[in-house]
N, C-alpha and C. Protein backbone atom coordinates (compact mmCIF):
# COMPACT_ATOMS: atom_id res chain seq x y z
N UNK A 1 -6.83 -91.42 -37.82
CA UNK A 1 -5.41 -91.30 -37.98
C UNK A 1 -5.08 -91.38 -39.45
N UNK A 2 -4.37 -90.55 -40.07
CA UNK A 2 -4.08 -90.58 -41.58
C UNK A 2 -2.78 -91.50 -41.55
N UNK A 3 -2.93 -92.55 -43.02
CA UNK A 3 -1.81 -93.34 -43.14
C UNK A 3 -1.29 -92.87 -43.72
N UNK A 4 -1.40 -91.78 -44.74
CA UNK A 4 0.25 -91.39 -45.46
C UNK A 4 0.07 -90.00 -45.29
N UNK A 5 1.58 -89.44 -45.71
CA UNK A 5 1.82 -87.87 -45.59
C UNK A 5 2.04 -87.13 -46.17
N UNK A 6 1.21 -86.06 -46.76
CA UNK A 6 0.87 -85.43 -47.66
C UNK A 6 1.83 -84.29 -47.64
N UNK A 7 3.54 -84.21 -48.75
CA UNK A 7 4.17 -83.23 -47.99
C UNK A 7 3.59 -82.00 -48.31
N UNK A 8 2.71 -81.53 -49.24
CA UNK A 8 1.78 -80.35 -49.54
C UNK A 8 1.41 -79.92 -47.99
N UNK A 9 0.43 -80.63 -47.90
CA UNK A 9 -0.47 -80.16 -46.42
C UNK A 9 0.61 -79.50 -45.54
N UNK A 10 2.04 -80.19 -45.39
CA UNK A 10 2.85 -80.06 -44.00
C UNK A 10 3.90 -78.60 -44.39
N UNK A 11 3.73 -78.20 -45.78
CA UNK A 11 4.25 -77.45 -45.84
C UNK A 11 3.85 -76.25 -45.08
N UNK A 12 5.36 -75.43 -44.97
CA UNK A 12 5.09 -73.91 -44.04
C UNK A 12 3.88 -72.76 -44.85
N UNK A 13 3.98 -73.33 -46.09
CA UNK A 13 3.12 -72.05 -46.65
C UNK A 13 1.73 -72.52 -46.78
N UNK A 14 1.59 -74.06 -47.11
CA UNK A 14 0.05 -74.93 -46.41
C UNK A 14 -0.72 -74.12 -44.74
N UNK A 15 0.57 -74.50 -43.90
CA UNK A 15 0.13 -74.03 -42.77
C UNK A 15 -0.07 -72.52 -42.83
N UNK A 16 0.57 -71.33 -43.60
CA UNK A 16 0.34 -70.19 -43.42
C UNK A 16 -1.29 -69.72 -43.89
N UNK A 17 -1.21 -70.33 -45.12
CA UNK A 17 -2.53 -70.04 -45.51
C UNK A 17 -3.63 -70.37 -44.78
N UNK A 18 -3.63 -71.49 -43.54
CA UNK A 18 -4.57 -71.86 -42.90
C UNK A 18 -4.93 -70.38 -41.70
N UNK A 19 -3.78 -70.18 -41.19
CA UNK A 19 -3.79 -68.98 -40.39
C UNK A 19 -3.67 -67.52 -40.61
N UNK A 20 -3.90 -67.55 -41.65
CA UNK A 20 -3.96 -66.06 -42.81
C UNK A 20 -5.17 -65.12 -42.07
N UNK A 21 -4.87 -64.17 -41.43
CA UNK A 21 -6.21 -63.25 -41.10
C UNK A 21 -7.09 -62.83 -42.25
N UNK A 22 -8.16 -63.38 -41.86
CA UNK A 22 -9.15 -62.87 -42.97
C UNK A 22 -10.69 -62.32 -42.22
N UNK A 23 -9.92 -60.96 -41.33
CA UNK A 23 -10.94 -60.65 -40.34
C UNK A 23 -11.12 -59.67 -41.65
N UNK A 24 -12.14 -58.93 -41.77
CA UNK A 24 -12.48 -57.32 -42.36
C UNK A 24 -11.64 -56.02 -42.10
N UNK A 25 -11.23 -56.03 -41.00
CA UNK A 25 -10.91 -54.85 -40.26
C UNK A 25 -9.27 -55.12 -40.21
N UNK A 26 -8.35 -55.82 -40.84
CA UNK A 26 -7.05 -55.97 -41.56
C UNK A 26 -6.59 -55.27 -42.50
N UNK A 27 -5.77 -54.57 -41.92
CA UNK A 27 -5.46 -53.70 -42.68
C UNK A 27 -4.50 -54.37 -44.00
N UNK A 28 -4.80 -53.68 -45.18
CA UNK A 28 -4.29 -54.03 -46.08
C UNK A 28 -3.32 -53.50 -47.03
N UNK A 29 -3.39 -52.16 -46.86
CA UNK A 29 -1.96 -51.15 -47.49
C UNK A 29 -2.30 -50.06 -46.58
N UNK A 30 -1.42 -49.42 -46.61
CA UNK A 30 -1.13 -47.87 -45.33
C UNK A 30 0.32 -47.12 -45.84
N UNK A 31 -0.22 -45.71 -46.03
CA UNK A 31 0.43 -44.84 -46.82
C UNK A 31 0.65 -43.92 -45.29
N UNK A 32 1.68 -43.23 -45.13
CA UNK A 32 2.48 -42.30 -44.27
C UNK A 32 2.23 -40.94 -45.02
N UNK A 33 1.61 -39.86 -44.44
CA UNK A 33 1.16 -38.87 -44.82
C UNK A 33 2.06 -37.58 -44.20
N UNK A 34 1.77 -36.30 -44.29
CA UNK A 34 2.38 -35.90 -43.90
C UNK A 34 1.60 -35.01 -42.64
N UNK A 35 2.26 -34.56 -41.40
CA UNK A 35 1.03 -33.97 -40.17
C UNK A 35 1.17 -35.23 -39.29
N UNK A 36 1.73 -36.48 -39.17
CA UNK A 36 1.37 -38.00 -38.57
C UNK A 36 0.43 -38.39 -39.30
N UNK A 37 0.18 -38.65 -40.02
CA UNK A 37 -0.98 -38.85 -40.68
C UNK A 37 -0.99 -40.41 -41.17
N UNK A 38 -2.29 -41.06 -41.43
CA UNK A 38 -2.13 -42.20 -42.39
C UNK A 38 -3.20 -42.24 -43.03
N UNK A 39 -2.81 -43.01 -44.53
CA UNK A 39 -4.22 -43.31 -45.22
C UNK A 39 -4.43 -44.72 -44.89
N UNK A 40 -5.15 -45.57 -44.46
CA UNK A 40 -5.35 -46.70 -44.58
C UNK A 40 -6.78 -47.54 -45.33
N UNK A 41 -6.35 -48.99 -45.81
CA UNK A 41 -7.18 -49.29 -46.62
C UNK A 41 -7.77 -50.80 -45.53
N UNK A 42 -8.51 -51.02 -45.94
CA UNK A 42 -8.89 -52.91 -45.09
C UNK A 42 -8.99 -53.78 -45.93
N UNK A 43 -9.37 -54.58 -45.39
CA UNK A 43 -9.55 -56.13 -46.39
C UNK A 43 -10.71 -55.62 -47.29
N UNK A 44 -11.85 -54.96 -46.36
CA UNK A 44 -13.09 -55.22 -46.91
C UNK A 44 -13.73 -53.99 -47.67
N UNK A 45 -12.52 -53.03 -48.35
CA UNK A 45 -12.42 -52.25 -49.04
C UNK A 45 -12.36 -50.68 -48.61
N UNK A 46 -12.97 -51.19 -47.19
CA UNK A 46 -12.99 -49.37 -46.62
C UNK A 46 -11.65 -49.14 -46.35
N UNK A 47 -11.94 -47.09 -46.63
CA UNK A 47 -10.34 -46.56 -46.46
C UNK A 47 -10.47 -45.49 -45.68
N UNK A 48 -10.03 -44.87 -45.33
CA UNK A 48 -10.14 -43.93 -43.93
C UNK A 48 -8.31 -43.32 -43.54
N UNK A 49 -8.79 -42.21 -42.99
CA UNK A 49 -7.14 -41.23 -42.28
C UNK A 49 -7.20 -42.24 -40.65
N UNK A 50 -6.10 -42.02 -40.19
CA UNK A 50 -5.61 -41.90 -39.35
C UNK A 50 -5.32 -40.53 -38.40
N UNK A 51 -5.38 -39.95 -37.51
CA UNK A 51 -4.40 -38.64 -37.01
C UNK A 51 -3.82 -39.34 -36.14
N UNK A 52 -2.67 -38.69 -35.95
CA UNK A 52 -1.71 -39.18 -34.81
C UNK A 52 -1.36 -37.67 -34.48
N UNK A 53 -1.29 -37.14 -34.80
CA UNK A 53 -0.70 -35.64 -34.45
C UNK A 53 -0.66 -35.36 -33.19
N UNK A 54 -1.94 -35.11 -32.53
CA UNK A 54 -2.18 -35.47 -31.36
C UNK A 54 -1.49 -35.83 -30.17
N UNK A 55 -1.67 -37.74 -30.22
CA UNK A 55 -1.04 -38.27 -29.25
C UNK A 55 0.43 -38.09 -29.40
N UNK A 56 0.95 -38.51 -30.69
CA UNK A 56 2.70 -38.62 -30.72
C UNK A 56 3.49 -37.08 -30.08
N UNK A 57 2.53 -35.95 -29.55
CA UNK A 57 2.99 -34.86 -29.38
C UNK A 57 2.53 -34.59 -27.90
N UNK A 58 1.46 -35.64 -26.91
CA UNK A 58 0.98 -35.60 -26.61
C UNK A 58 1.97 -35.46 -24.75
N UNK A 59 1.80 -34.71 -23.85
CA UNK A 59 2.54 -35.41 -22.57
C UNK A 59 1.83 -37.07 -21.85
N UNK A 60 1.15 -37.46 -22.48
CA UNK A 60 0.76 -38.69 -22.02
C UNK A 60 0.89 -39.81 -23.32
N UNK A 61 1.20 -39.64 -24.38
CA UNK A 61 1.96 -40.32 -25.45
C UNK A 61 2.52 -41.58 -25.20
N UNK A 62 3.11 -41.75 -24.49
CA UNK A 62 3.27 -42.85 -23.60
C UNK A 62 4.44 -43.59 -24.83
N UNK A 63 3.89 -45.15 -25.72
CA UNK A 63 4.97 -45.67 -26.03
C UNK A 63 5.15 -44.87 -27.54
N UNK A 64 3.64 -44.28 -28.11
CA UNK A 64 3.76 -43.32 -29.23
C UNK A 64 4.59 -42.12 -29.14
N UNK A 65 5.35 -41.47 -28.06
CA UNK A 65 5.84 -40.29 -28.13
C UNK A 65 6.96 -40.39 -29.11
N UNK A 66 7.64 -41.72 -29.02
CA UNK A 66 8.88 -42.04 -30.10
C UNK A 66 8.80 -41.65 -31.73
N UNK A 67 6.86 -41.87 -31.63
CA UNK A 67 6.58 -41.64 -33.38
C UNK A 67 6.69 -39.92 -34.09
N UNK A 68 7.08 -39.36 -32.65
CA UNK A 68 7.03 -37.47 -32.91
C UNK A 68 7.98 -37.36 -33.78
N UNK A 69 9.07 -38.29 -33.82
CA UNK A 69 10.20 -38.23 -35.13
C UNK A 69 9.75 -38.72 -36.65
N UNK A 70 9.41 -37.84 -37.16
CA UNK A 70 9.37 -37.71 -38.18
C UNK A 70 9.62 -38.87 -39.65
N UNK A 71 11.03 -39.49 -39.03
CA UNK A 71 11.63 -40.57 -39.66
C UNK A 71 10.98 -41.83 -39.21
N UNK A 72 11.20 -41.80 -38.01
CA UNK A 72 10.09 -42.91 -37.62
C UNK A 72 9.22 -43.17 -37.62
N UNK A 73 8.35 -42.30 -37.78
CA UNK A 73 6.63 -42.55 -37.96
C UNK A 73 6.50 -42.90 -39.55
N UNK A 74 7.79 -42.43 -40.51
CA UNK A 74 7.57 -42.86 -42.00
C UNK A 74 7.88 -44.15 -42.06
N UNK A 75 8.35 -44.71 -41.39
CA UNK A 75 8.81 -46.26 -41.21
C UNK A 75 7.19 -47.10 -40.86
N UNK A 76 6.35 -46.69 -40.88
CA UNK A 76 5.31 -47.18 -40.89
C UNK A 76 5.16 -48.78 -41.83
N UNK A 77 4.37 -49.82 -41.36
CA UNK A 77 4.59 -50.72 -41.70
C UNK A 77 3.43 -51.30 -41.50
N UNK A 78 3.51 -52.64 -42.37
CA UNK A 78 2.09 -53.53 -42.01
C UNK A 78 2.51 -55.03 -41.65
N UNK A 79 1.77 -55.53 -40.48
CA UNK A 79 2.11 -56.33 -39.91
C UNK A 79 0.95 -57.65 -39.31
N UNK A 80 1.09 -58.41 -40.12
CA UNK A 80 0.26 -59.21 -40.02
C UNK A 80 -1.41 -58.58 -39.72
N UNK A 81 -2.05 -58.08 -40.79
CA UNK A 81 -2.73 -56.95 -40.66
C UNK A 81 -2.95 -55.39 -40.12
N UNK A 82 -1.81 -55.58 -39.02
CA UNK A 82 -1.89 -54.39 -38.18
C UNK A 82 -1.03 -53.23 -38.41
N UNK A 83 -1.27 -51.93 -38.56
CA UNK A 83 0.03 -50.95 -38.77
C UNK A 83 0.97 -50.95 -37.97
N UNK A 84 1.84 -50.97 -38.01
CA UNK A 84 3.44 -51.23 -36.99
C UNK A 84 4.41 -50.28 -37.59
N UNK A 85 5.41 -50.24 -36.45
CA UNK A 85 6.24 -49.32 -36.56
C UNK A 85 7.59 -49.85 -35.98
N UNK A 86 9.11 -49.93 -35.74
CA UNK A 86 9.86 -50.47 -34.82
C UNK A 86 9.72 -49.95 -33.75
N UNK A 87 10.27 -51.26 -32.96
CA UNK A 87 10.22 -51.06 -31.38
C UNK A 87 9.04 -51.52 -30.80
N UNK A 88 8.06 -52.16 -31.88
CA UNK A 88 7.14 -53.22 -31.28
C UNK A 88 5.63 -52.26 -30.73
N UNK A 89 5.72 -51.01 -31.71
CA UNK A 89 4.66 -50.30 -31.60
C UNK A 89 3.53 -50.46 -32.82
N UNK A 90 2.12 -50.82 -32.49
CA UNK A 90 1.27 -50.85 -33.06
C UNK A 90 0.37 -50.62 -33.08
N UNK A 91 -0.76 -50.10 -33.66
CA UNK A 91 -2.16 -49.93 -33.35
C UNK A 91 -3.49 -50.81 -33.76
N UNK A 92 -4.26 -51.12 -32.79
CA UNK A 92 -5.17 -51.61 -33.13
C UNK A 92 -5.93 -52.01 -33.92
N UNK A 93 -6.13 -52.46 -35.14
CA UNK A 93 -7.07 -52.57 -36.58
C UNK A 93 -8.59 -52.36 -36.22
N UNK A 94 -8.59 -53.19 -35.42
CA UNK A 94 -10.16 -53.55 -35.30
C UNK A 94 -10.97 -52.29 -34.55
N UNK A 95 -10.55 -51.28 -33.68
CA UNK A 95 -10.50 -49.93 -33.51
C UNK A 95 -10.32 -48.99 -34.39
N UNK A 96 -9.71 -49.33 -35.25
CA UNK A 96 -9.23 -48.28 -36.13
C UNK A 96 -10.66 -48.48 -37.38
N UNK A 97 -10.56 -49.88 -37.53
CA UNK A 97 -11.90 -49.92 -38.55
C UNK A 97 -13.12 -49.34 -38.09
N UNK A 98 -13.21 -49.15 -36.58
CA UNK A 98 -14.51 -49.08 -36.36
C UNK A 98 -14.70 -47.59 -36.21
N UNK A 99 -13.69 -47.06 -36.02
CA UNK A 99 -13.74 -45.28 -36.10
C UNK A 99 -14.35 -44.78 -37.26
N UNK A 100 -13.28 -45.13 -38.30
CA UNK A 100 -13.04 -45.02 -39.71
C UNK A 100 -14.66 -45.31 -39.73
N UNK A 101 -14.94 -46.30 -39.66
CA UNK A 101 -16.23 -46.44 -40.51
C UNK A 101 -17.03 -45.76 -40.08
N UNK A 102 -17.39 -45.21 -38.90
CA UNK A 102 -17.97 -44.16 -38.41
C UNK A 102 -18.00 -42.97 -38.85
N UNK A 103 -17.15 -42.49 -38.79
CA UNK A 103 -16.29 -41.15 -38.65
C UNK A 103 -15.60 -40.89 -39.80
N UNK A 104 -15.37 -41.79 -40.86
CA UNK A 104 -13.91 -41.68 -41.67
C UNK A 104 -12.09 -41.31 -41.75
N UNK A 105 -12.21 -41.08 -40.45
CA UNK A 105 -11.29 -40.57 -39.65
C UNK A 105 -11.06 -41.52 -38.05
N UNK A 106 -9.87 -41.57 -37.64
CA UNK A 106 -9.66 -41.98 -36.15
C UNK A 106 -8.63 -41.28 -35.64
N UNK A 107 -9.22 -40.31 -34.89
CA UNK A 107 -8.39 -39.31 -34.22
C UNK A 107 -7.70 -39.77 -33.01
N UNK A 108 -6.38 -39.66 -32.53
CA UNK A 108 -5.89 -40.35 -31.46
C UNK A 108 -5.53 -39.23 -30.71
């Protein structure tokens, strides 16, 4: 049991740093291309496209069909490692790294 209280430790940004993703496959900047496209980079230096063209156009598109707008798919975002978009759409990192590193590319 600790007798005194360290207000460092209890701080919100103490605690953030403890829970900071520091997987590899975190994405780390992501550029909006043009076609659906993305460039993305990771923690662990690899960079790789994205296609979306594809699915966002796709009849089975499902919650991606929303990203066929143009405006919205530039709204692209990064989110606690992951690429995001509004409306609570995101894609996978850890999939996406593993394409990419394959392939250099992850075609959807």
């Amino acid at each position: 049991m600790r007798s005194e209280s360290n207000a460092c430790e209890d701080s919100p940004a103490a605690l953030m740093a403890e829970v900071a993703p520091r997987s590899p496959w975190r994405v780390t900047q992501v550029e909006t291309l043009p076609g659906f496209k993305l460039q993305v980079t990771f923690a662990d230096g690899l960079t790789g496209m994205v296609d979306m063209s594809r699915i966002v156009h796709s009849p089975k598109a499902g919650v991606f069909a929303a990203l066929s707008d143009p405006s919205l798919f530039a709204q692209a975002r990064l989110e606690y490692g992951a690429v995001a978009w509004p409306g609570e759409v995101d894609l996978a990192p850890d999939a996406m790294h593993s394409a990419i590193q394959e392939h250099s590319v992850w075609l959807l």
